[in-house]
C-alpha atoms as a PDB file:
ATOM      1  CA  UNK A   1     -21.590  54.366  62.231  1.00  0.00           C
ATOM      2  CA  UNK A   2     -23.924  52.169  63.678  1.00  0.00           C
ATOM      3  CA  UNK A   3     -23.187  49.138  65.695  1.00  0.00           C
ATOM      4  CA  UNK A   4     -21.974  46.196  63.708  1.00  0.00           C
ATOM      5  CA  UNK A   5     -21.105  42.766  64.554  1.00  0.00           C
ATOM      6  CA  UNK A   6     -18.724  40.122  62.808  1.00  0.00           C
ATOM      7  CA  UNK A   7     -18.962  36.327  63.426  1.00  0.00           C
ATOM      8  CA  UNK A   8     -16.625  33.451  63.181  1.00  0.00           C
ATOM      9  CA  UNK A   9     -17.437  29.598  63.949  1.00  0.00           C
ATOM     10  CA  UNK A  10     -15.982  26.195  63.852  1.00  0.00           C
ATOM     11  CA  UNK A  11     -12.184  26.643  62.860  1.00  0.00           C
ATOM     12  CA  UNK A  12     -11.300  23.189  63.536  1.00  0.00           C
ATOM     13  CA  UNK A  13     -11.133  22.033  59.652  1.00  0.00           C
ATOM     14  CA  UNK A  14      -8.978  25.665  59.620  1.00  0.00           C
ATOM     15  CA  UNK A  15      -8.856  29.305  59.709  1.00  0.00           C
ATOM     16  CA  UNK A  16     -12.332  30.719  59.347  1.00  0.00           C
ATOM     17  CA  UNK A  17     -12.951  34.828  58.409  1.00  0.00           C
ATOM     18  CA  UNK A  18     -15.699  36.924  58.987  1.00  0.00           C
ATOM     19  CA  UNK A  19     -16.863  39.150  56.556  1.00  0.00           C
ATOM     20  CA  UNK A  20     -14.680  42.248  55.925  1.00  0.00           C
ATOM     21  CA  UNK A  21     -16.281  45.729  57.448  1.00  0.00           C
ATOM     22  CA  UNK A  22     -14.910  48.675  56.041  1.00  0.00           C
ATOM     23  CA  UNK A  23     -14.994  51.537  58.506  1.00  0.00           C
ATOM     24  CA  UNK A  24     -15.102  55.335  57.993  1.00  0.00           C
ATOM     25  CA  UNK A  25     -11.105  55.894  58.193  1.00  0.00           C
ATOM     26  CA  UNK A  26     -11.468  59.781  56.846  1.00  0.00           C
ATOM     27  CA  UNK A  27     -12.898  60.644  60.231  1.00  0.00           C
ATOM     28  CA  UNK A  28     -11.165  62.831  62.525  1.00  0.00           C
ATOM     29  CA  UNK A  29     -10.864  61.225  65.463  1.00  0.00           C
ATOM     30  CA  UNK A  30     -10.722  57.011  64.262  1.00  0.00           C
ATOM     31  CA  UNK A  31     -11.793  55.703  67.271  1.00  0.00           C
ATOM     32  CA  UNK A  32     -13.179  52.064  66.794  1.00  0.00           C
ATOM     33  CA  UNK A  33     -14.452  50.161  70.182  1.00  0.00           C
ATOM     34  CA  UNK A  34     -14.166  46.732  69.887  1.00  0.00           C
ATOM     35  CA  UNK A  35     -15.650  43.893  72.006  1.00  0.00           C
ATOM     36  CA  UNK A  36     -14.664  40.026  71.331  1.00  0.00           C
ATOM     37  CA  UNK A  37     -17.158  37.927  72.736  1.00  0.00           C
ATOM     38  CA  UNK A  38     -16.153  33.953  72.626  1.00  0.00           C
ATOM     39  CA  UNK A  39     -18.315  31.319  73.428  1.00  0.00           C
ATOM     40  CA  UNK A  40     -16.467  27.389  73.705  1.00  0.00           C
ATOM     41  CA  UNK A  41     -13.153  26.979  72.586  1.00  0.00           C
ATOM     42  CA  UNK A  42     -11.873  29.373  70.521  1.00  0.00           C
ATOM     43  CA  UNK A  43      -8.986  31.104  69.399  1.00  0.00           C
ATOM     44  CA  UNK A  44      -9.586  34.729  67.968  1.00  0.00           C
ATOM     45  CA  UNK A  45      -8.089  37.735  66.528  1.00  0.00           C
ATOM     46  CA  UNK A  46      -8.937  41.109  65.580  1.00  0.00           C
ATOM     47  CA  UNK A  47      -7.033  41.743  61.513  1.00  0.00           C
ATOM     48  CA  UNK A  48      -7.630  45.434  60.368  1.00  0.00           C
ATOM     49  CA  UNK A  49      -6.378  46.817  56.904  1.00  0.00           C
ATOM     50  CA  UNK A  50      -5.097  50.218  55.502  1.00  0.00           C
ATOM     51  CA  UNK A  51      -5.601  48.715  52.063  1.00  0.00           C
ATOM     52  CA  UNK A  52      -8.728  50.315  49.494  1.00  0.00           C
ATOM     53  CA  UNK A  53     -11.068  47.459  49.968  1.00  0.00           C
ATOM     54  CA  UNK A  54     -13.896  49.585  48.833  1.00  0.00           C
ATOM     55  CA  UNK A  55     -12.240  49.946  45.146  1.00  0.00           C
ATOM     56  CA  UNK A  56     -11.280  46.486  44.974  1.00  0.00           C
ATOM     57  CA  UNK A  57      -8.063  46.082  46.415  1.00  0.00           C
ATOM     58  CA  UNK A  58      -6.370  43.213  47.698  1.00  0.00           C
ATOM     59  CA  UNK A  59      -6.403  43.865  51.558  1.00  0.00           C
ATOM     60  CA  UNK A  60      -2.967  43.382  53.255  1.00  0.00           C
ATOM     61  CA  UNK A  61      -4.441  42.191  56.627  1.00  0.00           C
ATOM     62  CA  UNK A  62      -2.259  43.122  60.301  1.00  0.00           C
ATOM     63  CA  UNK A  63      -3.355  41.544  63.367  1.00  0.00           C
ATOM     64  CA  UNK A  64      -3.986  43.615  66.037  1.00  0.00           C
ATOM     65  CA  UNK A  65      -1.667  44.257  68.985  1.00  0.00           C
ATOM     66  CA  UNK A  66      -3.725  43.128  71.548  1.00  0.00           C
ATOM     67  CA  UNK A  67      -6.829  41.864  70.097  1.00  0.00           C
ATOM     68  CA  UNK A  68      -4.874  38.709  69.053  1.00  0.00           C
ATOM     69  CA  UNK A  69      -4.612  35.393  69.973  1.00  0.00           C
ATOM     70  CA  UNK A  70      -7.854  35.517  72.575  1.00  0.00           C
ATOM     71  CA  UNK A  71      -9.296  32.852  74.087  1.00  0.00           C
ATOM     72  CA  UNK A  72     -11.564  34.590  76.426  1.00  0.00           C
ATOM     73  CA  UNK A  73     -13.846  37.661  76.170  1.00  0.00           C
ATOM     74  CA  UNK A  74     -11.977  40.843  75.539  1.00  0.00           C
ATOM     75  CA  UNK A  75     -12.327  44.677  74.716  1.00  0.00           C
ATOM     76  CA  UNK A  76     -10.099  46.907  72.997  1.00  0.00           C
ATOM     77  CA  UNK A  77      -9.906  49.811  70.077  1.00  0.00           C
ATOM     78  CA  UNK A  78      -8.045  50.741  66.975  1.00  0.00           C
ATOM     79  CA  UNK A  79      -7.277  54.479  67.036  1.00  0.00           C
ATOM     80  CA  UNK A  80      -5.182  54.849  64.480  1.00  0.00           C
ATOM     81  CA  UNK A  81      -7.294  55.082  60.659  1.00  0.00           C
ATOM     82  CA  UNK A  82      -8.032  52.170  59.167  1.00  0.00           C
ATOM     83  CA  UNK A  83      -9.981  51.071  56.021  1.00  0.00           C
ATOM     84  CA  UNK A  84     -11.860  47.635  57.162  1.00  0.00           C
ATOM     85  CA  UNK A  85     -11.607  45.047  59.882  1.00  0.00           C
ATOM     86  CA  UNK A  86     -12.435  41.683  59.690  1.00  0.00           C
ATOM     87  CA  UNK A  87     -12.159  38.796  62.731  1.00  0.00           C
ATOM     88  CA  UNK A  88     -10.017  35.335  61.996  1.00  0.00           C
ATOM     89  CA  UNK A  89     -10.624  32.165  64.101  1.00  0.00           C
ATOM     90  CA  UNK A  90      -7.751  30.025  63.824  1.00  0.00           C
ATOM     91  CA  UNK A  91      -8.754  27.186  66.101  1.00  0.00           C
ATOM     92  CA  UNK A  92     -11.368  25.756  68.129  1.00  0.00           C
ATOM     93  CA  UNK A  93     -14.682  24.331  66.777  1.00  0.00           C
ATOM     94  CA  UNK A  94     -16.178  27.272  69.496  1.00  0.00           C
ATOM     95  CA  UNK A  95     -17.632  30.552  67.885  1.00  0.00           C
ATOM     96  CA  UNK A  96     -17.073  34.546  68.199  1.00  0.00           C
ATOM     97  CA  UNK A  97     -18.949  37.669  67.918  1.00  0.00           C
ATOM     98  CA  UNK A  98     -17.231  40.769  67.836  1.00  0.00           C
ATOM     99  CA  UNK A  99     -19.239  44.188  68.200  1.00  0.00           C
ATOM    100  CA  UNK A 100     -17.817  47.051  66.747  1.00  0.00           C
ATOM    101  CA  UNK A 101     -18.191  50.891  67.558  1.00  0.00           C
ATOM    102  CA  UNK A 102     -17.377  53.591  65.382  1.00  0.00           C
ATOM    103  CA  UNK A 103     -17.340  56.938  67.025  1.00  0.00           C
ATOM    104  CA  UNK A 104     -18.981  59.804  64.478  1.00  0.00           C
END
């Protein structure tokens, strides 16, 4: 997988998204590297999904562990398999970009 980045912005009318990135979850070895990178004020977390967004399903979103509830610049990883990730911003009119690393 190549390297990938989701943004959020201004969440202070609300919760913003980023897009949904589904991720290779037959691999053998699922690990994902993530980096949160937040710029003002910001709250952010890091919501993956075991649900079959690629055939249309409803995702069930989780947030993640650790990755949640940041307000500074973070790393982590998801090394369990997952379907798709996505990033929520649920306050703060600051911004995020969150760069994602599949391993092959």
């Amino acid at each position: 997988m190549r390297i990938k980045t989701l943004t959020t912005t201004d969440a202070s009318g609300g919760a913003t998204f980023s897009s949904i990135l589904p991720v290779n979850w037959r691999q053998t070895d699922p690990n994902i590297g993530i980096q949160v990178d937040i710029t003002g004020t910001a709250t952010v977390t890091v919501q993956y999904t075991m649900s079959k967004v690629l055939e249309g399903e409803t995702p069930v979103w989780f947030n993640h562990a650790i990755l949640a509830a940041l307000v500074a610049d973070t790393a982590g990883s998801i090394t369990t398999p997952v379907t798709a990730i996505r990033i929520t911003q649920t306050a703060g009119a600051g911004s995020s970009v969150t760069t994602i690393v599949q391993g092959t």
